[in-house]
C-alpha atoms as a PDB file:
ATOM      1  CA  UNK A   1     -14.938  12.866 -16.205  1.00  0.00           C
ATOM      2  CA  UNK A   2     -12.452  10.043 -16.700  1.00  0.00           C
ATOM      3  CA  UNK A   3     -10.081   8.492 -14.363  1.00  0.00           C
ATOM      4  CA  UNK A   4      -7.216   6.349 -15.510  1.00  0.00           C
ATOM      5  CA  UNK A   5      -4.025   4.834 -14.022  1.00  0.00           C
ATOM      6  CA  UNK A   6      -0.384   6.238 -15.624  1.00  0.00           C
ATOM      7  CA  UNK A   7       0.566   3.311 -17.386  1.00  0.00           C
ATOM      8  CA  UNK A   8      -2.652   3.607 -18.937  1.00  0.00           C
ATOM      9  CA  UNK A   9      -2.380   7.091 -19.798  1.00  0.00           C
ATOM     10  CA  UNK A  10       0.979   6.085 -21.150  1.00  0.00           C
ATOM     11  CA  UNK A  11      -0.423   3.479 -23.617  1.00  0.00           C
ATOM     12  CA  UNK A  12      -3.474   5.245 -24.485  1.00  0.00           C
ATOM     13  CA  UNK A  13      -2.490   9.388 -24.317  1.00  0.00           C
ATOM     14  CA  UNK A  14      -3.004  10.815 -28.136  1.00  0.00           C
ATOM     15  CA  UNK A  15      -6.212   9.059 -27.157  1.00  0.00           C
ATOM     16  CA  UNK A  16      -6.946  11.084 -23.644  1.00  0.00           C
ATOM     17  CA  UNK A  17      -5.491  14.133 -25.423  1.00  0.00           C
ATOM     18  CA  UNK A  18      -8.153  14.156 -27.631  1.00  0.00           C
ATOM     19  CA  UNK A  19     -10.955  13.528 -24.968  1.00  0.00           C
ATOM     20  CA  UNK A  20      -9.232  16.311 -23.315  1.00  0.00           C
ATOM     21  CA  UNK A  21      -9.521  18.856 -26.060  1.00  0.00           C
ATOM     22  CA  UNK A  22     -13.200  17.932 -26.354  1.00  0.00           C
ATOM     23  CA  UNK A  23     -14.214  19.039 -23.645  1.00  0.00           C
ATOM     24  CA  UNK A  24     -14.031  16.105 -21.530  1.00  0.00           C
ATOM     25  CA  UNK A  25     -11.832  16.133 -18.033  1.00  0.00           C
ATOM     26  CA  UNK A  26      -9.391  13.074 -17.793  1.00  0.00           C
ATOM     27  CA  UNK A  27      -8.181  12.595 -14.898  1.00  0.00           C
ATOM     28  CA  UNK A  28      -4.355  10.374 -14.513  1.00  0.00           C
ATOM     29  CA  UNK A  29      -3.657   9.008 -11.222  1.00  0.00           C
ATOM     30  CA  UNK A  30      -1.022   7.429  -9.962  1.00  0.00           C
ATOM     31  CA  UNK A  31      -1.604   3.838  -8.752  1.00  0.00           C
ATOM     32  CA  UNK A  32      -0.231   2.890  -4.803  1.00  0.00           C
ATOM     33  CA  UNK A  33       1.280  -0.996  -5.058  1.00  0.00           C
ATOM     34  CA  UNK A  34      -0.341  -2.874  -2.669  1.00  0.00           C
ATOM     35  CA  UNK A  35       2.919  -3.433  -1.653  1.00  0.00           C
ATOM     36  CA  UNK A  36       4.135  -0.527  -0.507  1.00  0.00           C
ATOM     37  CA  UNK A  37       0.616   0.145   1.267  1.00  0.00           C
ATOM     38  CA  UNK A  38       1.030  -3.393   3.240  1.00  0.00           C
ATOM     39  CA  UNK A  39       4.853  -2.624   4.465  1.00  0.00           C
ATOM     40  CA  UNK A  40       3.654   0.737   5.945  1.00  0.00           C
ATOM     41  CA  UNK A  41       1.005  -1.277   8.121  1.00  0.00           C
ATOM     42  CA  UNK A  42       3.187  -3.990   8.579  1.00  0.00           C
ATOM     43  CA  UNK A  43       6.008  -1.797  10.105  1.00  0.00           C
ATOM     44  CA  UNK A  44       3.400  -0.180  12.407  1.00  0.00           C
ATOM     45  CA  UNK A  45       2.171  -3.258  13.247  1.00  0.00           C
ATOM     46  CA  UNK A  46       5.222  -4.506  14.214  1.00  0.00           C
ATOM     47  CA  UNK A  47       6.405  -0.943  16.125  1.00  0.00           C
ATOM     48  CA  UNK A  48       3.185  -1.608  18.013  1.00  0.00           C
ATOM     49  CA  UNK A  49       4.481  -4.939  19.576  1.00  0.00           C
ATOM     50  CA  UNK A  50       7.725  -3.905  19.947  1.00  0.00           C
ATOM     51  CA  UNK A  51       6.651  -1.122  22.413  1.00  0.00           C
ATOM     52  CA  UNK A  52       4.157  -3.089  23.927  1.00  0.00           C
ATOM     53  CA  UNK A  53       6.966  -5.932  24.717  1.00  0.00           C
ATOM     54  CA  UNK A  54       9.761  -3.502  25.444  1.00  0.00           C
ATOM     55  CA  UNK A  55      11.429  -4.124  29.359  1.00  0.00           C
ATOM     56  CA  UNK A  56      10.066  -8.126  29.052  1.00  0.00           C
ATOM     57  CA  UNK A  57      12.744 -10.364  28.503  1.00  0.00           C
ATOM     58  CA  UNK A  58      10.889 -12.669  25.338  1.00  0.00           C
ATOM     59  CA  UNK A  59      12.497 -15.980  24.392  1.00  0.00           C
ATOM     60  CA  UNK A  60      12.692 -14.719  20.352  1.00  0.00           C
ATOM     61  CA  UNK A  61      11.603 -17.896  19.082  1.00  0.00           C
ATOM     62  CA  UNK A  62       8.920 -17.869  21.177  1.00  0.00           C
ATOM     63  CA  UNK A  63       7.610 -14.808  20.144  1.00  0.00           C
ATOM     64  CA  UNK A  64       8.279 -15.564  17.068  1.00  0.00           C
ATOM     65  CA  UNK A  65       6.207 -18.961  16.726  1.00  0.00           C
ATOM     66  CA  UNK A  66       3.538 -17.520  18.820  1.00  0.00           C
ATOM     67  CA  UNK A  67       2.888 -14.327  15.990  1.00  0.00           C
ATOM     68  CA  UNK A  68       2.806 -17.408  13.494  1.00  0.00           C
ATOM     69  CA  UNK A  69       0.417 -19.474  15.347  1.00  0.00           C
ATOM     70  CA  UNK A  70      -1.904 -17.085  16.644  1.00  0.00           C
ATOM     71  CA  UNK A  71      -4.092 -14.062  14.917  1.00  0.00           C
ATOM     72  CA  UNK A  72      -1.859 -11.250  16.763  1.00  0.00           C
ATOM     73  CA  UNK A  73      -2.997  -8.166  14.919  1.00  0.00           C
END
């Protein structure tokens, strides 16, 4: 069996169609952007500390310069 992304099944399927009807199983995936898989964990992240700082009074820029300075996750 063969996996490939969707843009490369785009570019490439009279090709995979015919690996297909010999028999062969292609698979087509779609392909996550890293980006969208880093702004899920990101916004947990960050829900995380909010919680855990909710009912303190933090100076913002504090807090802020403190996540930038230190390793906080």
């Amino acid at each position: 069996m063969s996996t490939h992304s969707v843009a490369k099944a785009k570019s490439q399927l009279s090709r995979l169609i015919d690996l297909a009807l010999e028999g062969e199983s292609v698979e087509i995936r779609p392909v996550k952007s890293p980006g969208q898989h880093t702004a899920k964990e990101a916004l947990a992240w960050l829900e995380g500390k909010r919680l855990k700082l909710r009912g303190q009074a933090v100076d913002p820029v504090e807090l802020v310069s403190n996540m930038r300075d230190e390793d906080w996750r």
